[in-house]
Protein backbone atom coordinates (compact mmCIF):
# COMPACT_ATOMS: atom_id res chain seq x y z
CA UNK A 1 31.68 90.37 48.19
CA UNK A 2 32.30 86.90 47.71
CA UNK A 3 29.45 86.16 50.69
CA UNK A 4 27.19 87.93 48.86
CA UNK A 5 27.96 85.89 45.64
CA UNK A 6 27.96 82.79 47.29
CA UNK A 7 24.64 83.91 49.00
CA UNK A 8 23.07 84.57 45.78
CA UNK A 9 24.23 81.54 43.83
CA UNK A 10 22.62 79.77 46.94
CA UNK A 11 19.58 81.42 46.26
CA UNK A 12 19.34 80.26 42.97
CA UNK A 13 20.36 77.26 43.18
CA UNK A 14 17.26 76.65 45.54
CA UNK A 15 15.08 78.06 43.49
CA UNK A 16 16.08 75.68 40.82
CA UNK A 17 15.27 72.95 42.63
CA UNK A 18 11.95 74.03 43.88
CA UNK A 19 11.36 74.49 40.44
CA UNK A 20 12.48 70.78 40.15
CA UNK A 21 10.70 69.58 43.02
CA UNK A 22 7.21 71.08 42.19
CA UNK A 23 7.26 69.88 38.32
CA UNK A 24 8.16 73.01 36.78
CA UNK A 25 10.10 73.55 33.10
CA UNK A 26 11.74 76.58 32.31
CA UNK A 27 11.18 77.73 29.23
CA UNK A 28 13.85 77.31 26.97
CA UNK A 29 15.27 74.45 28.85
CA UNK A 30 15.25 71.03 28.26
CA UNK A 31 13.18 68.67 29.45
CA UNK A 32 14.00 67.17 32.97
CA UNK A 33 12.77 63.72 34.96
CA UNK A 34 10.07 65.32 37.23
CA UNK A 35 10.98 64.23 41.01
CA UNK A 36 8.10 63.52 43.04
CA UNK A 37 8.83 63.98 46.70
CA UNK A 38 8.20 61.00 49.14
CA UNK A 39 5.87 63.42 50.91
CA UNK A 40 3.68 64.39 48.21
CA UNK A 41 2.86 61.17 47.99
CA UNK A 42 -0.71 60.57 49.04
CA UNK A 43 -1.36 57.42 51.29
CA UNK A 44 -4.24 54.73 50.00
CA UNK A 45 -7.37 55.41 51.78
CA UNK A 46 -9.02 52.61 53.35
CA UNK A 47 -11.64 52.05 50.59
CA UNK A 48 -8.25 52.14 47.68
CA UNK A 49 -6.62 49.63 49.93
CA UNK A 50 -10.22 47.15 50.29
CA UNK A 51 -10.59 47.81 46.55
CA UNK A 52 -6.52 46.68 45.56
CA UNK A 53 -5.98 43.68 48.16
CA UNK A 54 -8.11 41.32 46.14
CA UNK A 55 -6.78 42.77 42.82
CA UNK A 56 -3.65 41.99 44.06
CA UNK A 57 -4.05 38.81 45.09
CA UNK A 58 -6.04 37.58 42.11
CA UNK A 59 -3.28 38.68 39.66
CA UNK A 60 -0.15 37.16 42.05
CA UNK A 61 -2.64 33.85 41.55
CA UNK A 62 -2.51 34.64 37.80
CA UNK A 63 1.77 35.49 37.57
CA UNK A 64 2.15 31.85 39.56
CA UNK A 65 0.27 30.25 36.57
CA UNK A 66 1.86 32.26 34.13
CA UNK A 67 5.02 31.72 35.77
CA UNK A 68 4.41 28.04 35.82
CA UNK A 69 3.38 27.65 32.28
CA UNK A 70 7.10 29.53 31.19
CA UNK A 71 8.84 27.42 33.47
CA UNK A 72 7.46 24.21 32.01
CA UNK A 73 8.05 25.33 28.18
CA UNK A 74 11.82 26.81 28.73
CA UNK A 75 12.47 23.28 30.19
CA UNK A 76 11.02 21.23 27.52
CA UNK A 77 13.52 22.97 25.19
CA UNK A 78 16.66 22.70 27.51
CA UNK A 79 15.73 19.20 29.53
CA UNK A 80 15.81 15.67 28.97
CA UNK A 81 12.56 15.16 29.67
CA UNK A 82 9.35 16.51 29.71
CA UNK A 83 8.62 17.24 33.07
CA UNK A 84 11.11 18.71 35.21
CA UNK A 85 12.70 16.50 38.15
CA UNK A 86 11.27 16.55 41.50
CA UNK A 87 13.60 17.10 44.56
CA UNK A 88 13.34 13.56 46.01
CA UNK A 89 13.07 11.68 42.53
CA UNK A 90 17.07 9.84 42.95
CA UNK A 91 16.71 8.73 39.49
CA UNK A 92 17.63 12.07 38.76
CA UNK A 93 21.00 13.98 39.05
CA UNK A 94 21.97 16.37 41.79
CA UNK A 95 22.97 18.65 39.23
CA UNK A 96 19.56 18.47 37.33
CA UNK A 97 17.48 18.81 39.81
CA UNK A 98 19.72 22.19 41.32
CA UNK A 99 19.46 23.66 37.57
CA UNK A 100 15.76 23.25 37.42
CA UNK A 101 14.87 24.63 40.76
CA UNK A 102 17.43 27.70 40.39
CA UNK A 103 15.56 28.16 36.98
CA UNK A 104 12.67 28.05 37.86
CA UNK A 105 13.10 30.59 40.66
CA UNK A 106 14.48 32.95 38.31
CA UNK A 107 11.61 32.62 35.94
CA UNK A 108 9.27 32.91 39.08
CA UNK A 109 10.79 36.15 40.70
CA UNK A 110 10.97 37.94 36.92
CA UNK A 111 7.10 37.34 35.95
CA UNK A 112 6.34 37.88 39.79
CA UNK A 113 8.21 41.11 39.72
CA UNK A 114 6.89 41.90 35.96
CA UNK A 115 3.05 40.73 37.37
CA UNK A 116 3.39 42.92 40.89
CA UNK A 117 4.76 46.11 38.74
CA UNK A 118 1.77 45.99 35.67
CA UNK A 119 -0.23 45.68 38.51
CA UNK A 120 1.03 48.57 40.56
CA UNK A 121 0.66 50.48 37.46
CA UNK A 122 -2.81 49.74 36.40
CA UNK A 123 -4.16 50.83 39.43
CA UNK A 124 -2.66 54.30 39.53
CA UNK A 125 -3.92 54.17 36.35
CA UNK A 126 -7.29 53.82 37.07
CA UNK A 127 -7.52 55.15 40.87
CA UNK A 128 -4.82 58.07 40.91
CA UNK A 129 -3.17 57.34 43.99
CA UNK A 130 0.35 55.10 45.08
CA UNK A 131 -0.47 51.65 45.80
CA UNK A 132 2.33 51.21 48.83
């Protein structure tokens, strides 16, 4: 008896998760995260992948600048001086120049990442399929 319990709570159990799998609410249940499986992912056709390389491109050109342009502001409220110190200027301290860069690739990585995601987004948005 207790193999045909355990068989039958195994069946269910799968069934549950097919359920899961393919999308599907029960009635009466509440509402679960949908889990896409990495193989029902479709793969970018060669004219989705001609059609999102220059997208790309043109808005990782446009998250530099905007990256940039945040940099520059958040360290005209926390520097001494306008402009942030170069690397080689010894006028400056070791200790300034350090903060600056590791701000500024902090601020660089979060609007890249922020950029690259609303990006990634947009596109299955518009074209309906992954952009990996």
């Amino acid at each position: 008896m207790e193999h045909n319990v355990r068989q039958s709570t195994s069946r269910r159990a799968g069934a549950m998760f097919r359920q899961f799998a393919c999308g599907v609410v029960r009635v009466g249940q509440p509402a679960q995260a949908v889990r896409i499986e990495p193989w029902r992912i479709r793969a970018m056709s060669a004219v989705s992948k001609a059609m999102y390389k220059p997208l790309s491109l043109a808005t990782s050109v446009l998250g530099g600048i905007l990256a940039g342009a945040v940099f520059q502001q958040v360290w005209k409220r926390i520097g001494d001086d306008k402009n942030a110190p170069e690397p080689k200027d010894l006028s400056r301290s070791s200790k300034e120049v350090l903060i600056a860069a590791a701000l500024q690739g902090a601020i660089f990585a979060v609007v890249r990442a922020a950029v690259d995601r609303a990006g990634a987004k947009g596109y299955q948005a518009l074209a309906h399929e992954d952009p990996r």
